[in-house]
C-alpha atoms as a PDB file:
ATOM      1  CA  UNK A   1       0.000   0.000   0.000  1.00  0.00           C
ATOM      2  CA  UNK A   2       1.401   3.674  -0.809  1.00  0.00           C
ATOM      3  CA  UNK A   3       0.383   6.378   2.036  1.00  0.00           C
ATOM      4  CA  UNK A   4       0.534   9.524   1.253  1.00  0.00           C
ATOM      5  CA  UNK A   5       0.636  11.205   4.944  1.00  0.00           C
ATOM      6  CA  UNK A   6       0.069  15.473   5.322  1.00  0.00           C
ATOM      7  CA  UNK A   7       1.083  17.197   8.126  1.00  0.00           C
ATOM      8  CA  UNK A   8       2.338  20.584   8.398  1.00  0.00           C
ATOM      9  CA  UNK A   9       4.173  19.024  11.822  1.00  0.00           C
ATOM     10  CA  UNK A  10       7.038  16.934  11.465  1.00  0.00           C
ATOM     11  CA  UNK A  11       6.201  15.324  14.250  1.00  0.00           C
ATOM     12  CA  UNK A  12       2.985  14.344  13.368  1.00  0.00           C
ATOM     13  CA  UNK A  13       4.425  12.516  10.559  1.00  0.00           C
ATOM     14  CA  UNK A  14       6.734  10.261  12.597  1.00  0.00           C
ATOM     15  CA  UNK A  15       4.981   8.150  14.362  1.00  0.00           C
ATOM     16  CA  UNK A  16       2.422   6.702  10.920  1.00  0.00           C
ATOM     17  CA  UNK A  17       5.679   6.880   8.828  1.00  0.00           C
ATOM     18  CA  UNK A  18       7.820   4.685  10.941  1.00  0.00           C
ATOM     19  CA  UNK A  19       4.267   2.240  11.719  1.00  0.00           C
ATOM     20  CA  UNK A  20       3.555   1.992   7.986  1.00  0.00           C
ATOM     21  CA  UNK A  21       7.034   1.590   6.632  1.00  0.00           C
ATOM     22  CA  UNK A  22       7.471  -1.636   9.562  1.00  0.00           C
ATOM     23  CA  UNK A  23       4.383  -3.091   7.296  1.00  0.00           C
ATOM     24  CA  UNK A  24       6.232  -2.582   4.452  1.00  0.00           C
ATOM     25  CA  UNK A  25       4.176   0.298   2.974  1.00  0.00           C
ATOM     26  CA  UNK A  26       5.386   2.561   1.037  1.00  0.00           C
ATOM     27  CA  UNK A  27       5.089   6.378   2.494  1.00  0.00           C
ATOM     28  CA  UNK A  28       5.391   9.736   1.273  1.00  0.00           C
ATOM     29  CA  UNK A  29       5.164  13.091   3.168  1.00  0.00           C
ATOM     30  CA  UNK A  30       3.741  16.207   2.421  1.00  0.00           C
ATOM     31  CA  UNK A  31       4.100  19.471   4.587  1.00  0.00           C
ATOM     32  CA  UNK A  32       0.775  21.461   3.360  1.00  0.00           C
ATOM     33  CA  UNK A  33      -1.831  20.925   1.533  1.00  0.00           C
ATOM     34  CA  UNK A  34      -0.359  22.518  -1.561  1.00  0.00           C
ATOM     35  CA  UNK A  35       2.370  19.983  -1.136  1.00  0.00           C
ATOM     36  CA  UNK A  36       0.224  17.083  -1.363  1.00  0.00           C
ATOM     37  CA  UNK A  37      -2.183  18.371  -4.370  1.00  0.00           C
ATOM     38  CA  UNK A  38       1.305  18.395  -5.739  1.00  0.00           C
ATOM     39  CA  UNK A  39       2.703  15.414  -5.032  1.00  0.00           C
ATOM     40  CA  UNK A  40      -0.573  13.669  -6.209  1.00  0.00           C
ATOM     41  CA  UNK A  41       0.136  15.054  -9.581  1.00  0.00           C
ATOM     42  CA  UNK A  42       2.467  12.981 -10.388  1.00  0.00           C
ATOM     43  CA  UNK A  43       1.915   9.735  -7.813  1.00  0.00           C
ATOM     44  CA  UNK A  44      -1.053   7.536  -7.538  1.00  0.00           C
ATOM     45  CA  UNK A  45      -1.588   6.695  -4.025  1.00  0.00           C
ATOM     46  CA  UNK A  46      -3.420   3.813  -2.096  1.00  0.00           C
ATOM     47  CA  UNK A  47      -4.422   6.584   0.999  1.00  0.00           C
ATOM     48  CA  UNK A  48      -4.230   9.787   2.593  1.00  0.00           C
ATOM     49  CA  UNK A  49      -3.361  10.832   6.169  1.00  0.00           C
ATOM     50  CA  UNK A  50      -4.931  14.518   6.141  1.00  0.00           C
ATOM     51  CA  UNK A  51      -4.462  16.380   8.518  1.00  0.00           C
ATOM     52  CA  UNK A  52      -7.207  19.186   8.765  1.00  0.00           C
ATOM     53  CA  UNK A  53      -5.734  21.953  10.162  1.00  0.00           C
ATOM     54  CA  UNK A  54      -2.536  23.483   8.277  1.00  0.00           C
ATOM     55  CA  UNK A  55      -1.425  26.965   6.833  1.00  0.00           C
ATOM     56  CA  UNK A  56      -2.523  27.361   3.273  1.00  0.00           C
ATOM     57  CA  UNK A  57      -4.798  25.576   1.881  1.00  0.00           C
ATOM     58  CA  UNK A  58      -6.506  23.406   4.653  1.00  0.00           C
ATOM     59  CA  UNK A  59      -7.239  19.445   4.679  1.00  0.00           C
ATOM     60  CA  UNK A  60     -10.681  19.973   3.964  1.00  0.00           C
ATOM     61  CA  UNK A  61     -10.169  21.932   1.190  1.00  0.00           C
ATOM     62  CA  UNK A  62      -7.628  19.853  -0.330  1.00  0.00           C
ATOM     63  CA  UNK A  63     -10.412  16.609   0.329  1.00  0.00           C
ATOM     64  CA  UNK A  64     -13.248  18.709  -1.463  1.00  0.00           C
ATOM     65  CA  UNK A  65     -10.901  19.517  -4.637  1.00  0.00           C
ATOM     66  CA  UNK A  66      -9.735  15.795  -4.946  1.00  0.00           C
ATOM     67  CA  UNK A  67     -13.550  14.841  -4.240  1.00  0.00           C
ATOM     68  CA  UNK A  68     -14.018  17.164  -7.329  1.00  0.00           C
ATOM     69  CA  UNK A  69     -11.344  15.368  -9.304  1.00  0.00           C
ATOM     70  CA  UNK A  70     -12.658  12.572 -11.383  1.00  0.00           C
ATOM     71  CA  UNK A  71      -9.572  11.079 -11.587  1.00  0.00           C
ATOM     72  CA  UNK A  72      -8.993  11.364  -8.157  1.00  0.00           C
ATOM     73  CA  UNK A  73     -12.274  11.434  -6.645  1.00  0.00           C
ATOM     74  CA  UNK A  74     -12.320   7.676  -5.588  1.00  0.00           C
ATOM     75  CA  UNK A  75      -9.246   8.012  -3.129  1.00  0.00           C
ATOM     76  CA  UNK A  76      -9.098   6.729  -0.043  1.00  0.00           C
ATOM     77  CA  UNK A  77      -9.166   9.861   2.576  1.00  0.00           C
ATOM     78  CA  UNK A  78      -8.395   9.859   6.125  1.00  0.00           C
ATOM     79  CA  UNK A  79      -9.099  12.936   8.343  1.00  0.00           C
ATOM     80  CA  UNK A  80      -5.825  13.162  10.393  1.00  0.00           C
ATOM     81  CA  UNK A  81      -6.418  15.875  13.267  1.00  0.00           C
ATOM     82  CA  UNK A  82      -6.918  16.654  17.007  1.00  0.00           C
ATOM     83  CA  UNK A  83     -10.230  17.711  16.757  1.00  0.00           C
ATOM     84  CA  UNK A  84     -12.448  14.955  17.873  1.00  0.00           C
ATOM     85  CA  UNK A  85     -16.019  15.901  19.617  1.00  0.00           C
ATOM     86  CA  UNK A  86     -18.393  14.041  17.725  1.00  0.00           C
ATOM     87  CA  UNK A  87     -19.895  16.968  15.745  1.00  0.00           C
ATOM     88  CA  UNK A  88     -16.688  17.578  14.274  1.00  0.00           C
ATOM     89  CA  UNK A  89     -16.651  14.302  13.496  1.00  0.00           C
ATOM     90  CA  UNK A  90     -20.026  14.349  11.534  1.00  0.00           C
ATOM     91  CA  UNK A  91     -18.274  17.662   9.900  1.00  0.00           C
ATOM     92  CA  UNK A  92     -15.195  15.784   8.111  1.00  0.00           C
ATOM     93  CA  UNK A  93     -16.982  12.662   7.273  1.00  0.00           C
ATOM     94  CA  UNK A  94     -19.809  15.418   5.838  1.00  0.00           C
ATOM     95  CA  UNK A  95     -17.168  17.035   3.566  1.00  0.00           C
ATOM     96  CA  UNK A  96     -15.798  13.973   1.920  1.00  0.00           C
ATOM     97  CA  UNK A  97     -13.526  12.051   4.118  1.00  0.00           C
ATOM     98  CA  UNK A  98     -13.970   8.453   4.524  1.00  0.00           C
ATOM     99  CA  UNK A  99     -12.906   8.145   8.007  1.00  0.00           C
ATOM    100  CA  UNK A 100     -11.556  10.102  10.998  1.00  0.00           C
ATOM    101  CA  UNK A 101      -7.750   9.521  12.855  1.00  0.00           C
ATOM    102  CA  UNK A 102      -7.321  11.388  16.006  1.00  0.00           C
ATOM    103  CA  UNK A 103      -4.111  12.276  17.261  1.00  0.00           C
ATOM    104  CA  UNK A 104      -2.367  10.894  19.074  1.00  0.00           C
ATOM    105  CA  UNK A 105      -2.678   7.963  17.408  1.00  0.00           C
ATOM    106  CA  UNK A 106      -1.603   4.412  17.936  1.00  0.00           C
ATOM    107  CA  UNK A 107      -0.612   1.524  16.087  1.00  0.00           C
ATOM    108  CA  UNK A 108      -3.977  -0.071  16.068  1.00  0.00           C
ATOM    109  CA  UNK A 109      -6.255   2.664  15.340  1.00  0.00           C
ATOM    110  CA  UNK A 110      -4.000   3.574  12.411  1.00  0.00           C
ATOM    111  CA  UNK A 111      -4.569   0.355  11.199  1.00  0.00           C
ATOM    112  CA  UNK A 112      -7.744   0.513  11.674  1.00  0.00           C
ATOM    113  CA  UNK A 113      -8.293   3.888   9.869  1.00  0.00           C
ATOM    114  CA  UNK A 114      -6.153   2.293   6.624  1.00  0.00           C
ATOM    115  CA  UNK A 115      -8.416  -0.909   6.758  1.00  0.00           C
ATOM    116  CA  UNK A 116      -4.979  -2.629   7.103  1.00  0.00           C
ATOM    117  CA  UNK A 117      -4.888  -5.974   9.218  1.00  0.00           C
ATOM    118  CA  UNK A 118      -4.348  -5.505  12.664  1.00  0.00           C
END
C-alpha cells in the first residue's frame, strides 16, 4: 500500500511513517496541503493521512478539490487531526472524508483507519 501522509508538523508525521514503513508500505510526506495536491500530480496513491488543520490551503479543502477530481475522486481519505467531539466528526466525514484519525494515534487505530490488518 502507498500512504501519502500530510502534516504541516514533522512530528505528526513520525509516528504513521515509521508504523507503515514496519508493514512494508510505502510512504510519502507532504508538509501542506499545496504539497500534497502536488505530489498527487504525479503519484497515484493507495491513501491519505490529512491532517485538517494546516497553513494554506486546509485538509478539507484539499479533500473537497480531490472529491471534485474525477480522476482522483475515488481516493481513499483519512481525516488526520486533534479535533475529535463528535460533531466535528459528523463535519469531516460530511465534507468527503472516509474516516476520521485522532491524534495521538496508535498503532492499532491507524490500522484501523487504513483498513490494514491488525
Amino acid at each position: 500500500m502507498k500512504v501519502l501522509i500530510v502534516d504541516d508538523q514533522k512530528l505528526n508525521r513520525t509516528l504513521p511513517c515509521v508504523l507503515l514503513r514496519q508493514l512494508g508500505c510505502e510512504v510519502i510526506e507532504a508538509d501542506s496541503g499545496e504539497a500534497a495536491l502536488a505530489v498527487l500530480e504525479g503519484r497515484p496513491v493507495d491513501a491519505i493521512l490529512l491532517d485538517i488543520s494546516m497553513p494554506g490551503i486546509s485538509g478539507t479543502e484539499v479533500c473537497r478539490r480531490l472529491r471534485g477530481d474525477p480522476a482522483l475522486a475515488r481516493l481513499y481519505i483519512v481525516a488526520y487531526t486533534a479535533h475529535a467531539l463528535p460533531e466535528q466528526r459528523v463535519e469531516m466525514l460530511g465534507a468527503g472524508f472516509d474516516e476520521v484519525l485522532i491524534k495521538p494515534i496508535n498503532r492499532q487505530r491507524l490500522l484501523e483507519a487504513l483498513r490494514l490488518p491488525v
